[in-house]
N, C-alpha and C. Protein backbone atom coordinates (compact mmCIF):
# COMPACT_ATOMS: atom_id res chain seq x y z
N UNK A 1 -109.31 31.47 122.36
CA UNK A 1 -109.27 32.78 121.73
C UNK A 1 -109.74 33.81 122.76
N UNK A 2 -109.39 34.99 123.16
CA UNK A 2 -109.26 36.06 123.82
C UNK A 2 -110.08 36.68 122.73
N UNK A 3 -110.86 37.54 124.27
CA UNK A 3 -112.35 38.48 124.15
C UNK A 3 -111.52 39.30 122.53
N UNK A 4 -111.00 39.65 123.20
CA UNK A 4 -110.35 40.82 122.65
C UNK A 4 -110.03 40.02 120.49
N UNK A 5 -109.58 38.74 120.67
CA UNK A 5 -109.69 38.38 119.29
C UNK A 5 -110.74 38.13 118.74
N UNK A 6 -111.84 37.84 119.37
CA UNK A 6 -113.45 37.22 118.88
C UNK A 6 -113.60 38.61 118.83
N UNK A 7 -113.71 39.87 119.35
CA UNK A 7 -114.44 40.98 118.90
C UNK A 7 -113.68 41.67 117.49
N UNK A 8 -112.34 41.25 117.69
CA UNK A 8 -111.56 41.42 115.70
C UNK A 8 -111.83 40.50 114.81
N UNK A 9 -112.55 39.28 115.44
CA UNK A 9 -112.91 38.25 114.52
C UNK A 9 -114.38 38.42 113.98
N UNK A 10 -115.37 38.95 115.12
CA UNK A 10 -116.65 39.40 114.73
C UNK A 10 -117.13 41.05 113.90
N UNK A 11 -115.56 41.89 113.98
CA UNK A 11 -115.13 43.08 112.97
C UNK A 11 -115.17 42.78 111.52
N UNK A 12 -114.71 41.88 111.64
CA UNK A 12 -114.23 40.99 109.89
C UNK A 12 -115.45 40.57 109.58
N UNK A 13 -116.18 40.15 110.28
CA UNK A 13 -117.45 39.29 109.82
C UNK A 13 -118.60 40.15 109.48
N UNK A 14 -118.57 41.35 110.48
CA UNK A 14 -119.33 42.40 109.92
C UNK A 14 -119.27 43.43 109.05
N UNK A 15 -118.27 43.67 108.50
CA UNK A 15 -117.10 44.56 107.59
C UNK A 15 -117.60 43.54 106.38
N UNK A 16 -117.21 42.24 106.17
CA UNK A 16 -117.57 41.70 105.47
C UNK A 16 -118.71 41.56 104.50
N UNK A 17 -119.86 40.98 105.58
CA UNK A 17 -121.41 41.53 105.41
C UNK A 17 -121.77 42.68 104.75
N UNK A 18 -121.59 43.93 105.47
CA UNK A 18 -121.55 44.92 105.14
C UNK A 18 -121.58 45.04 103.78
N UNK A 19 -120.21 44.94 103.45
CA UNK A 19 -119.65 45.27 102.21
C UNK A 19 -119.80 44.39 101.08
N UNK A 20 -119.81 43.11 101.41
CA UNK A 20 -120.11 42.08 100.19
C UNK A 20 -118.89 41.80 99.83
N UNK A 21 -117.68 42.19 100.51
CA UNK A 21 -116.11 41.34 99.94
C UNK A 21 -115.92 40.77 100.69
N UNK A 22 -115.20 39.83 100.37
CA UNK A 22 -114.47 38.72 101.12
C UNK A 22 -112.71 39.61 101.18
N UNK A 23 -112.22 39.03 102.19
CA UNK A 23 -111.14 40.06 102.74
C UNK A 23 -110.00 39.35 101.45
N UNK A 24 -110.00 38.46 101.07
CA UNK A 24 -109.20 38.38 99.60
C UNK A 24 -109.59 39.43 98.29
N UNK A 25 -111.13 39.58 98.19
CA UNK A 25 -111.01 40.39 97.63
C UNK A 25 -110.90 42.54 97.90
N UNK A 26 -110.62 42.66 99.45
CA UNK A 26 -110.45 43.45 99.62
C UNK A 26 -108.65 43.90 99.51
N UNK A 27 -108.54 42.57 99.70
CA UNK A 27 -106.82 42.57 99.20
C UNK A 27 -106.18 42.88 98.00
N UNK A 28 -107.09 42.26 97.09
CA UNK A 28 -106.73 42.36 95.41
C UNK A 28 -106.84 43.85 95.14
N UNK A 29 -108.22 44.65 95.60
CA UNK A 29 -109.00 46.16 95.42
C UNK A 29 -107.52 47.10 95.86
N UNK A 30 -107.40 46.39 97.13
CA UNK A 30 -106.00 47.44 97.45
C UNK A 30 -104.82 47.28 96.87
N UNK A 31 -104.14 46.16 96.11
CA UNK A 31 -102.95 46.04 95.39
C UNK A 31 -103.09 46.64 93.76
N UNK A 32 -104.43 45.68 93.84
CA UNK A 32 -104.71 47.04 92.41
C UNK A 32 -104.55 48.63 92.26
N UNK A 33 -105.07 49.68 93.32
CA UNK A 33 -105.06 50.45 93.41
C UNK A 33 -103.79 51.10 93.59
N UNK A 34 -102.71 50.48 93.74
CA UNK A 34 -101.34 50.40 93.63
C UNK A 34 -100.65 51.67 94.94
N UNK A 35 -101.36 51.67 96.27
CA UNK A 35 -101.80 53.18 97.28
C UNK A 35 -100.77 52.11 98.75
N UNK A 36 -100.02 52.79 99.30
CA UNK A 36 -99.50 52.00 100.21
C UNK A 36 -99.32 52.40 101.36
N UNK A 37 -99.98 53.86 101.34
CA UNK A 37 -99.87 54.45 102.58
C UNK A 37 -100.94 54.14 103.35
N UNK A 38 -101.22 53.91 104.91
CA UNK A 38 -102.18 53.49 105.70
C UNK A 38 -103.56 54.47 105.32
N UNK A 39 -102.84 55.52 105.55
CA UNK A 39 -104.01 56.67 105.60
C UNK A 39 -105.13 56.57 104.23
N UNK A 40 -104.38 56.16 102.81
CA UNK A 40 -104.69 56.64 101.76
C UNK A 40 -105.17 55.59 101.60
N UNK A 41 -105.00 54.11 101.49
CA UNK A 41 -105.69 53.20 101.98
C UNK A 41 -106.94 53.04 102.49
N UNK A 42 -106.73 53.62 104.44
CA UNK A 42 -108.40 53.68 104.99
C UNK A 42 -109.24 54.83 104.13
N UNK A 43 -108.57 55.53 103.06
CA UNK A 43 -109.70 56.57 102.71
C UNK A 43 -110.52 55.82 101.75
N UNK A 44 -109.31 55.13 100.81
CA UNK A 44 -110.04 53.98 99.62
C UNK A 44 -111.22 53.33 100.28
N UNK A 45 -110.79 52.80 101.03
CA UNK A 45 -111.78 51.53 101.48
C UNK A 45 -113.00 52.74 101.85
N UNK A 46 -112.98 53.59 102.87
CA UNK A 46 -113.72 54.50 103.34
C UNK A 46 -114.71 55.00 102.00
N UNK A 47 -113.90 55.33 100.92
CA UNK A 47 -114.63 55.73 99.73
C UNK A 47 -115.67 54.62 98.64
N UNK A 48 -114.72 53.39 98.24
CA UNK A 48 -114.85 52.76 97.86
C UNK A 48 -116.19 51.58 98.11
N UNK A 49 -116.07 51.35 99.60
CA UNK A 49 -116.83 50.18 100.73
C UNK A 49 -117.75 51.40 101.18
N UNK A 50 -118.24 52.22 101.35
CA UNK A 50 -118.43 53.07 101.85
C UNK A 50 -118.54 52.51 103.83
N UNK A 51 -117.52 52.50 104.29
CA UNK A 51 -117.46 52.33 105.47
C UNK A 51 -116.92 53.56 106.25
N UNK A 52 -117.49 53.62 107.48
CA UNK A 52 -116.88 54.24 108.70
C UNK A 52 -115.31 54.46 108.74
N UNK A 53 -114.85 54.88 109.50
CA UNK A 53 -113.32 55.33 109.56
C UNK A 53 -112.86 54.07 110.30
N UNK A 54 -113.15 53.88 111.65
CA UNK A 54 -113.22 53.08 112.37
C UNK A 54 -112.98 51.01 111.91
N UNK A 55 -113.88 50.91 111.18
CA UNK A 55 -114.12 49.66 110.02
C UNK A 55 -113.12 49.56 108.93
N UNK A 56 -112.86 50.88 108.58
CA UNK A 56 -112.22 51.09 107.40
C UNK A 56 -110.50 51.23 107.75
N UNK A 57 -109.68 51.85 108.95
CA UNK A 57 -108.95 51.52 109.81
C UNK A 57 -108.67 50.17 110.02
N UNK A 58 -109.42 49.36 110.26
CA UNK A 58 -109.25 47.99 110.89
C UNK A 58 -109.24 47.12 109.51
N UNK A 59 -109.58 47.51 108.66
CA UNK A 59 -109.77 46.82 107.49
C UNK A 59 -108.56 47.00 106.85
N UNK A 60 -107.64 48.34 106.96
CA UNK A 60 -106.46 48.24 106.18
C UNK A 60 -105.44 47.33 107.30
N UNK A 61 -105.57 46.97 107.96
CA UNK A 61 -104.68 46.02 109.13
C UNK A 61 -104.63 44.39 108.52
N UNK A 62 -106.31 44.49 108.05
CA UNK A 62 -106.56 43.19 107.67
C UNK A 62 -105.73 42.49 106.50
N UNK A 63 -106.21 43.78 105.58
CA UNK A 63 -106.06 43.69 104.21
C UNK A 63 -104.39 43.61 104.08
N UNK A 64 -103.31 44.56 105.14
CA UNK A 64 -102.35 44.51 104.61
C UNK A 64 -101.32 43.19 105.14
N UNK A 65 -102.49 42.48 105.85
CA UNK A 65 -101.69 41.37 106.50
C UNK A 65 -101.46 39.71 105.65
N UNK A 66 -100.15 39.63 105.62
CA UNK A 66 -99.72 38.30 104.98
C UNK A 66 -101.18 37.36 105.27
N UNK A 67 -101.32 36.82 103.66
CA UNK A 67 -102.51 35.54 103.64
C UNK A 67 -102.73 34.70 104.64
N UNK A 68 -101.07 33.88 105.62
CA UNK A 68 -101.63 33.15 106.63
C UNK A 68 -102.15 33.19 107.78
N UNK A 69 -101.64 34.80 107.84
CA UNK A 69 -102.63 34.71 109.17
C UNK A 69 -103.83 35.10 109.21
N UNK A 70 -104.56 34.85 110.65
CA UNK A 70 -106.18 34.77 111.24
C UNK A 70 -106.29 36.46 111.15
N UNK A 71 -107.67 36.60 111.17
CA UNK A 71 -107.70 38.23 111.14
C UNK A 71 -107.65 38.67 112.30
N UNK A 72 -107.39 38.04 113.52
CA UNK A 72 -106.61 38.12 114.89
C UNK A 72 -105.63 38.66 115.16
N UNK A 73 -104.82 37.79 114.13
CA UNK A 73 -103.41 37.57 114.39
C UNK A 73 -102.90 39.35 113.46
N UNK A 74 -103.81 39.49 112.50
CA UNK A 74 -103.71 40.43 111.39
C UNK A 74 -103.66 41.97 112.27
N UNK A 75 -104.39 41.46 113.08
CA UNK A 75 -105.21 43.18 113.55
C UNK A 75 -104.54 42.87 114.51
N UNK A 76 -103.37 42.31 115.36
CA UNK A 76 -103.37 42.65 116.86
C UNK A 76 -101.75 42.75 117.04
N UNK A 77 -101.67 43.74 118.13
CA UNK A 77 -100.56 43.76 118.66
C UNK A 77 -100.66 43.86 120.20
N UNK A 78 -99.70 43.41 120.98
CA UNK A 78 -100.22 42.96 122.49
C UNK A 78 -100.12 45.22 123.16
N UNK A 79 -100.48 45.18 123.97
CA UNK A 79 -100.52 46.57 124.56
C UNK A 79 -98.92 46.55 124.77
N UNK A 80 -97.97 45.56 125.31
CA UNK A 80 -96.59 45.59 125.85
C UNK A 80 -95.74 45.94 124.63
N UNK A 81 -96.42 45.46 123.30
CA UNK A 81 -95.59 45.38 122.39
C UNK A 81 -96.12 47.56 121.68
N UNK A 82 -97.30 47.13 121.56
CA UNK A 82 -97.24 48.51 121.05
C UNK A 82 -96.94 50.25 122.24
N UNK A 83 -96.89 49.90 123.19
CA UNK A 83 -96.41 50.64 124.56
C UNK A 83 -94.64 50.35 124.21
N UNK A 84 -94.30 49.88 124.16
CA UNK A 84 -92.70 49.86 123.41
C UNK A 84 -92.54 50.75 122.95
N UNK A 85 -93.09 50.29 121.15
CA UNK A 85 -93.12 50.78 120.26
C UNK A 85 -93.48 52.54 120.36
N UNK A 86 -94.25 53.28 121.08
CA UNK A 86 -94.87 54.31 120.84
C UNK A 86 -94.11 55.46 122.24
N UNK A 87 -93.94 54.32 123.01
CA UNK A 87 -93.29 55.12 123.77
C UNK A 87 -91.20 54.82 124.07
N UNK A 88 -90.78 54.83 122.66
CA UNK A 88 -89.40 54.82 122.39
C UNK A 88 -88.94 55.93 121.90
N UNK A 89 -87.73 56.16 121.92
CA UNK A 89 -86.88 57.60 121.84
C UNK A 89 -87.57 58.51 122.29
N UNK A 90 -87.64 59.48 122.41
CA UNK A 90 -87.94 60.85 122.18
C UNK A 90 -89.39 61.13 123.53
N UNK A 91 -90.20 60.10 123.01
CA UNK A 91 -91.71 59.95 123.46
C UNK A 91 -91.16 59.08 124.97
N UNK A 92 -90.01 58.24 124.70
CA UNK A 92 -90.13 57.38 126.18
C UNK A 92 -90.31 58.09 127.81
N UNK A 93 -90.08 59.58 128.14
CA UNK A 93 -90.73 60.06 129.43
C UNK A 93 -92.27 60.01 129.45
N UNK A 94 -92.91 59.87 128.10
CA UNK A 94 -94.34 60.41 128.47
C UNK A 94 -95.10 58.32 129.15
N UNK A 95 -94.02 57.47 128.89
CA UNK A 95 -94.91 56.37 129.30
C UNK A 95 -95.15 56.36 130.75
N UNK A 96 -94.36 56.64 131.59
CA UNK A 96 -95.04 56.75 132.91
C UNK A 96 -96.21 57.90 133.57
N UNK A 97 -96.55 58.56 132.63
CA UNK A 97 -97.87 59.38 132.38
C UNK A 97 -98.80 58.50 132.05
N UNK A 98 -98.82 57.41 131.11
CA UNK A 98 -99.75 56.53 130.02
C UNK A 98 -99.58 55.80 131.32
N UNK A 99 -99.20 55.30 132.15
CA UNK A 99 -98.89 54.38 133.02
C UNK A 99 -99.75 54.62 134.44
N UNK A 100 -100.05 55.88 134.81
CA UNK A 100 -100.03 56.93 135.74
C UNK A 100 -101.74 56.43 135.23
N UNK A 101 -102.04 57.53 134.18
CA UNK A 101 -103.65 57.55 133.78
C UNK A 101 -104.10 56.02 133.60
N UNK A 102 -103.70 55.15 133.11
CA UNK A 102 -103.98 53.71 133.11
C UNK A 102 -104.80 53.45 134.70
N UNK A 103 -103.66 53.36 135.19
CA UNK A 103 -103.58 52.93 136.55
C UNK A 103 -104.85 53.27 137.30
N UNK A 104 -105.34 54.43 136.73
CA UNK A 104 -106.62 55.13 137.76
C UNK A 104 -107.57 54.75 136.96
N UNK A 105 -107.75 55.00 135.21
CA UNK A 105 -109.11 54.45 134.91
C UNK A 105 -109.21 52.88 135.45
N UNK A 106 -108.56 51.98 135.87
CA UNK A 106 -108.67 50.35 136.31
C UNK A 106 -109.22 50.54 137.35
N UNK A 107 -109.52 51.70 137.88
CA UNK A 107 -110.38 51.49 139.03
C UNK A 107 -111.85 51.71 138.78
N UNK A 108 -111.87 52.42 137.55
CA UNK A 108 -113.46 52.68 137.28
C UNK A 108 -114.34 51.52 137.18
N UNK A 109 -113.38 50.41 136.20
CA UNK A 109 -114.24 49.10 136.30
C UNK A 109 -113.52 48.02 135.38
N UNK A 110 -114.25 47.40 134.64
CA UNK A 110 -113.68 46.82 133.39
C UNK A 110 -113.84 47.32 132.23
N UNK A 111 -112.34 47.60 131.32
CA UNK A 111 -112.91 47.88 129.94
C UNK A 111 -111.98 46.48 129.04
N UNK A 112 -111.93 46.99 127.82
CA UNK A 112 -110.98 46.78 126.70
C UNK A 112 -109.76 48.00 126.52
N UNK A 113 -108.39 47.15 126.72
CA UNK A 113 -107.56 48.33 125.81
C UNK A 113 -107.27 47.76 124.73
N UNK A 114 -107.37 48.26 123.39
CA UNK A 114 -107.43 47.71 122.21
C UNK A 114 -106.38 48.64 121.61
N UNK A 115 -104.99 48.02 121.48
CA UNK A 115 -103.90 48.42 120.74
C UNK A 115 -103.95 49.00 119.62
N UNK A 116 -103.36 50.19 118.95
CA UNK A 116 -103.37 50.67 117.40
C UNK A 116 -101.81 50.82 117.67
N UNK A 117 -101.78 51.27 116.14
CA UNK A 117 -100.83 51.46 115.78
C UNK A 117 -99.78 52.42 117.02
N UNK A 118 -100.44 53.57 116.93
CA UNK A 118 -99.46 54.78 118.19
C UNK A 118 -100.83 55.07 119.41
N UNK A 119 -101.77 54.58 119.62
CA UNK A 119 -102.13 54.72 121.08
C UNK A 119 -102.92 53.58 121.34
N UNK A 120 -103.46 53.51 122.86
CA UNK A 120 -104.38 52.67 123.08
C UNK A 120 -105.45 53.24 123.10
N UNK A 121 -106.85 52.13 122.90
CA UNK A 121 -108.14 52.55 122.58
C UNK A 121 -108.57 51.38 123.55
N UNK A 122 -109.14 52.48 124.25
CA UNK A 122 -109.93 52.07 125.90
C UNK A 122 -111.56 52.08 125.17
N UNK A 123 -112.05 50.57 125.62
CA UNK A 123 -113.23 50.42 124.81
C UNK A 123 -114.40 49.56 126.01
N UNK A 124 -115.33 50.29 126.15
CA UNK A 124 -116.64 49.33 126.87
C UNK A 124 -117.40 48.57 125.78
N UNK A 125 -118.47 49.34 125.99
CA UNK A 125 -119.18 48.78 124.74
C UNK A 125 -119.00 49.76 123.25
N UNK A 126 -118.77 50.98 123.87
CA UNK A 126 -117.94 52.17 122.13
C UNK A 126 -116.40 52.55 122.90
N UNK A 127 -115.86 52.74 122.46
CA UNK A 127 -115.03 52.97 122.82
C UNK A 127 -114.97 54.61 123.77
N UNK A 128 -114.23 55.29 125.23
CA UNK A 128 -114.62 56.16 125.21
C UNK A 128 -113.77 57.26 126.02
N UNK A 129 -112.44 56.36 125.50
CA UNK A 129 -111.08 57.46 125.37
C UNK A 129 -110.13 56.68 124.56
N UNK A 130 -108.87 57.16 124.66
CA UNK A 130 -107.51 57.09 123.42
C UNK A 130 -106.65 57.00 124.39
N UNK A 131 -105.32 56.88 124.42
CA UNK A 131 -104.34 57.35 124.86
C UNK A 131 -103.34 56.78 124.22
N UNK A 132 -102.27 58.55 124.27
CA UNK A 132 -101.27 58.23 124.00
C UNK A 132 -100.12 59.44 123.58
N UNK A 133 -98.63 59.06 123.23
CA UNK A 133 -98.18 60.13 123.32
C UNK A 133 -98.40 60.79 121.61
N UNK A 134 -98.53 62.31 122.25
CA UNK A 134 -99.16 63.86 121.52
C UNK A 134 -97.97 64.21 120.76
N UNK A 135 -98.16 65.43 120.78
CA UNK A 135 -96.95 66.21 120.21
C UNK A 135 -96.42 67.08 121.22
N UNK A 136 -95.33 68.18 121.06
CA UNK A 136 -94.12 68.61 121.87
C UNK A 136 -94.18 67.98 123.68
N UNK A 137 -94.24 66.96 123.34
CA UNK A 137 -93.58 65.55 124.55
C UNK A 137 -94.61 65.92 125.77
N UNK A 138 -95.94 65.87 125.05
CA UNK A 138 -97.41 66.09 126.21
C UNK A 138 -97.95 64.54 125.82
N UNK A 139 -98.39 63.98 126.58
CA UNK A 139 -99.40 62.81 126.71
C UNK A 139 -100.54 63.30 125.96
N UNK A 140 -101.57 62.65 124.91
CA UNK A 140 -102.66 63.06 124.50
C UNK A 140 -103.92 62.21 124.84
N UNK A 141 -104.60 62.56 125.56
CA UNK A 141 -106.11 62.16 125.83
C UNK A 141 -107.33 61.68 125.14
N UNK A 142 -107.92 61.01 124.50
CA UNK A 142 -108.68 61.62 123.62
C UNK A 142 -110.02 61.35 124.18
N UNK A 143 -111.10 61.74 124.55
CA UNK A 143 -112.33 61.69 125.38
C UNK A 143 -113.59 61.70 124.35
N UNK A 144 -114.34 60.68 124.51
CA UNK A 144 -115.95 60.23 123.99
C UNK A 144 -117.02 60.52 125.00
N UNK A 145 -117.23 61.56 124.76
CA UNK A 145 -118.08 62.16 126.06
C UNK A 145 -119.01 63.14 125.67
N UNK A 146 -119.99 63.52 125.60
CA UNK A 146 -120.80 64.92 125.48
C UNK A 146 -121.25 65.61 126.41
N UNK A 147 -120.83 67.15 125.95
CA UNK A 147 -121.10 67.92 126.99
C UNK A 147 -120.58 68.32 128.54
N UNK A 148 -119.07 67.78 128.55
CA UNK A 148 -118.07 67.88 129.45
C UNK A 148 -118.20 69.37 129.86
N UNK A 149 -117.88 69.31 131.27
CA UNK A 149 -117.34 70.68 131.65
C UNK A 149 -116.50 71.73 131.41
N UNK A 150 -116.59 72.56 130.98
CA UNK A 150 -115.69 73.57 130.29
C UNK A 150 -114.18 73.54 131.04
N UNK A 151 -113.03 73.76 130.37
CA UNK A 151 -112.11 73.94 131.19
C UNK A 151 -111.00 74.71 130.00
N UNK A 152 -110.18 75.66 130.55
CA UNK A 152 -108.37 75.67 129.16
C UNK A 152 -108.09 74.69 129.03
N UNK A 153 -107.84 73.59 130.04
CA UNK A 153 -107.43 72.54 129.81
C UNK A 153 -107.82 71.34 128.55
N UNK A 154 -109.56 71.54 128.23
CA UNK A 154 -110.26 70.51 127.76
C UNK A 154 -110.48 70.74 126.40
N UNK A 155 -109.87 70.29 125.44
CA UNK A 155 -110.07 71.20 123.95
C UNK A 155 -111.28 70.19 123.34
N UNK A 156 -111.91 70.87 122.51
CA UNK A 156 -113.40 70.68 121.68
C UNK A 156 -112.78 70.39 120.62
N UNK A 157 -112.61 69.32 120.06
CA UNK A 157 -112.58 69.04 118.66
C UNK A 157 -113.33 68.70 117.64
N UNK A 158 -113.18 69.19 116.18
CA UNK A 158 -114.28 69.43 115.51
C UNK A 158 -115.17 67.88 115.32
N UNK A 159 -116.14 68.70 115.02
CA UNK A 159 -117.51 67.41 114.47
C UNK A 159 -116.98 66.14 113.73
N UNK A 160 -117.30 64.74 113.97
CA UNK A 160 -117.08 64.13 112.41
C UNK A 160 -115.71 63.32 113.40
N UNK A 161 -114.97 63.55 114.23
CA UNK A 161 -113.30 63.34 114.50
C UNK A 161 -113.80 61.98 115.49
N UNK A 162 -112.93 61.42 116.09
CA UNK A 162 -112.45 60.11 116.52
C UNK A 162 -112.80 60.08 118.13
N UNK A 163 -112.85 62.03 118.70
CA UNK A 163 -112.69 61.66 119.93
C UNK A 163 -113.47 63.44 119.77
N UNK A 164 -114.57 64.20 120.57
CA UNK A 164 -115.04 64.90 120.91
C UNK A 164 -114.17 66.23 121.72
N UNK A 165 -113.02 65.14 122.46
CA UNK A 165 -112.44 66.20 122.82
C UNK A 165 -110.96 65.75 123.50
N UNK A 166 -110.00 66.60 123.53
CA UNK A 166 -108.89 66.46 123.95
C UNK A 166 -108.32 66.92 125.15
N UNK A 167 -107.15 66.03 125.55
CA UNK A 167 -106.65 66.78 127.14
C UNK A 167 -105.37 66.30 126.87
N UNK A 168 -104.23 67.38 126.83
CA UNK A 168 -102.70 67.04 126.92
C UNK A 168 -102.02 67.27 128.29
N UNK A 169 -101.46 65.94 128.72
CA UNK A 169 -100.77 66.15 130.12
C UNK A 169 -99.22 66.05 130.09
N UNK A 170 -98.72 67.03 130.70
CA UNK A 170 -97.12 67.09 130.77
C UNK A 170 -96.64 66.90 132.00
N UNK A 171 -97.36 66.83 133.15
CA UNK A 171 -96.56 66.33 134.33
C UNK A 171 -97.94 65.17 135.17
N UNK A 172 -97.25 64.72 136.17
CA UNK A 172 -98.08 63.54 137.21
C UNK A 172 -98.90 64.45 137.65
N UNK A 173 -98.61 65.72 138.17
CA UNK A 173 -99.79 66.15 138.97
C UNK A 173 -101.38 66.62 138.01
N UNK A 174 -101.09 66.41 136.51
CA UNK A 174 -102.14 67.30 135.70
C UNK A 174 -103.09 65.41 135.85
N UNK A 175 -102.69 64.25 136.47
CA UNK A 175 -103.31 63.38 136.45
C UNK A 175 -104.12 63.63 137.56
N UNK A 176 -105.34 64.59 137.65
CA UNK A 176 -105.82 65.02 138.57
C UNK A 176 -107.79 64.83 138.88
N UNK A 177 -108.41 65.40 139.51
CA UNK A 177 -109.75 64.67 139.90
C UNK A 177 -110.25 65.35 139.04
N UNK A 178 -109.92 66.52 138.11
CA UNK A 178 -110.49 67.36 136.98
C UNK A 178 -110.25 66.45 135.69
N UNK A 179 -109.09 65.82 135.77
CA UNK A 179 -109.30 64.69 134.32
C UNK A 179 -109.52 63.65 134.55
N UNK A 180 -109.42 62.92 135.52
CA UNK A 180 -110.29 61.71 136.61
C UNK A 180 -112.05 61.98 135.95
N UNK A 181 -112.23 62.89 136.50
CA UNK A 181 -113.64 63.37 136.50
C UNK A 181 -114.24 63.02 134.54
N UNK A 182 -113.50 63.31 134.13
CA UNK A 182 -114.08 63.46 132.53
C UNK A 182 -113.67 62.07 132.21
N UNK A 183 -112.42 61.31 132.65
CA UNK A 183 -112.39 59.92 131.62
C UNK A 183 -113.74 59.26 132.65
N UNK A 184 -113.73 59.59 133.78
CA UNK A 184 -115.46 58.50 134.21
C UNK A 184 -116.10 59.03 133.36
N UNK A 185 -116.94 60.41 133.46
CA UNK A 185 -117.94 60.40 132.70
C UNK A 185 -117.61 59.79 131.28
N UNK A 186 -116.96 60.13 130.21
CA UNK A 186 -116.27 59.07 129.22
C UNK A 186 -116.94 57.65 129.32
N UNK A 187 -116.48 57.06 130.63
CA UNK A 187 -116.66 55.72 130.65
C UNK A 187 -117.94 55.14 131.18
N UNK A 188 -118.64 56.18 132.00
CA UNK A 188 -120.01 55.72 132.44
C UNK A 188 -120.89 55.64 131.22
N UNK A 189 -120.61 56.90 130.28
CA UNK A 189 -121.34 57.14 128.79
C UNK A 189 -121.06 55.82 128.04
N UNK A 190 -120.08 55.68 127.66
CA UNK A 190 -119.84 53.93 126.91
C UNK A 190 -120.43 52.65 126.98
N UNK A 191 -121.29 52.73 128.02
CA UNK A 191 -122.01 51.71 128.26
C UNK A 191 -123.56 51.47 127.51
């Protein structure tokens, strides 16, 4: 089993705990509730379990996955498969951007990229960027960092959100030592 499945396998176990359901009966809670959209889903559980977004996210993966499989197998998709997926039609110029920024955080050190649905989630010990493609055909950033250097470039997003702050790139050269500079700090902070 891969790092990467023992830390979705030790998700389940603590989600579990947590909450006092067993992921069958988090299954039943959600078919009952008769709700099929992802979003409306992680809010249930979010409301319901009173869990994190994060927990509660990973829990509708669980929950909506056929009985036989492992909660591994439930929660995962390989990076090749969801890099396909996210960067097809429309979005497919922005993957050699996602490809581009990849390429340079691997020099910072070792992390986790932990597949979702439409980006990857670059993870040390918290996770402490996103990537993936944005809207009108910009790459989107998403940065876990406090107290970054001001820039137009660097947007502040509100309190409470997934990622502190944002950076949209539309060409190779915006892959530069000014957004270099913020996914390290990002990643030195994660530790």
């Amino acid at each position: 089993m891969s790092s990467l499945d023992q830390a979705r396998e030790t998700q389940l176990k603590n989600i579990q705990a947590k909450t006092g359901k067993s992921l069958a009966e988090v299954r039943k809670m959600v078919a009952k509730s008769g709700l099929t959209k992802h979003s409306e889903i992680r809010q249930l559980l979010i409301d319901k379990l009173a869990l994190g977004y994060g927990d509660a996210n990973s829990l509708v993966h669980f929950a909506l996955a056929s009985d036989g499989q492992s909660a591994a197998e439930a929660g995962s998709l390989s990076a090749d498969a969801v890099l396909a997926g996210i960067y097809s039609g429309a979005k497919a110029p922005l993957q050699p951007l996602h490809e581009k920024v990849m390429l340079a955080i691997k020099k910072f050190g070792p992390f986790d990229s932990v597949p979702k649905k439409t980006y990857l989630s670059l993870r040390r010990k918290k996770q402490f960027a996103m990537v993936g493609p944005g809207t009108k055909g910009r790459l989107e950033i998403g940065l876990n960092a406090k107290a970054l250097r001001t820039s137009p470039r660097l947007v502040s997003m509100p309190a409470g959100g997934m990622c502190q702050y944002k950076v949209f790139v539309t060409s190779a050269q915006e892959v530069d030592q000014e957004l270099l500079g913020w996914l390290r700090e990002a990643y030195d902070a994660a530790w």
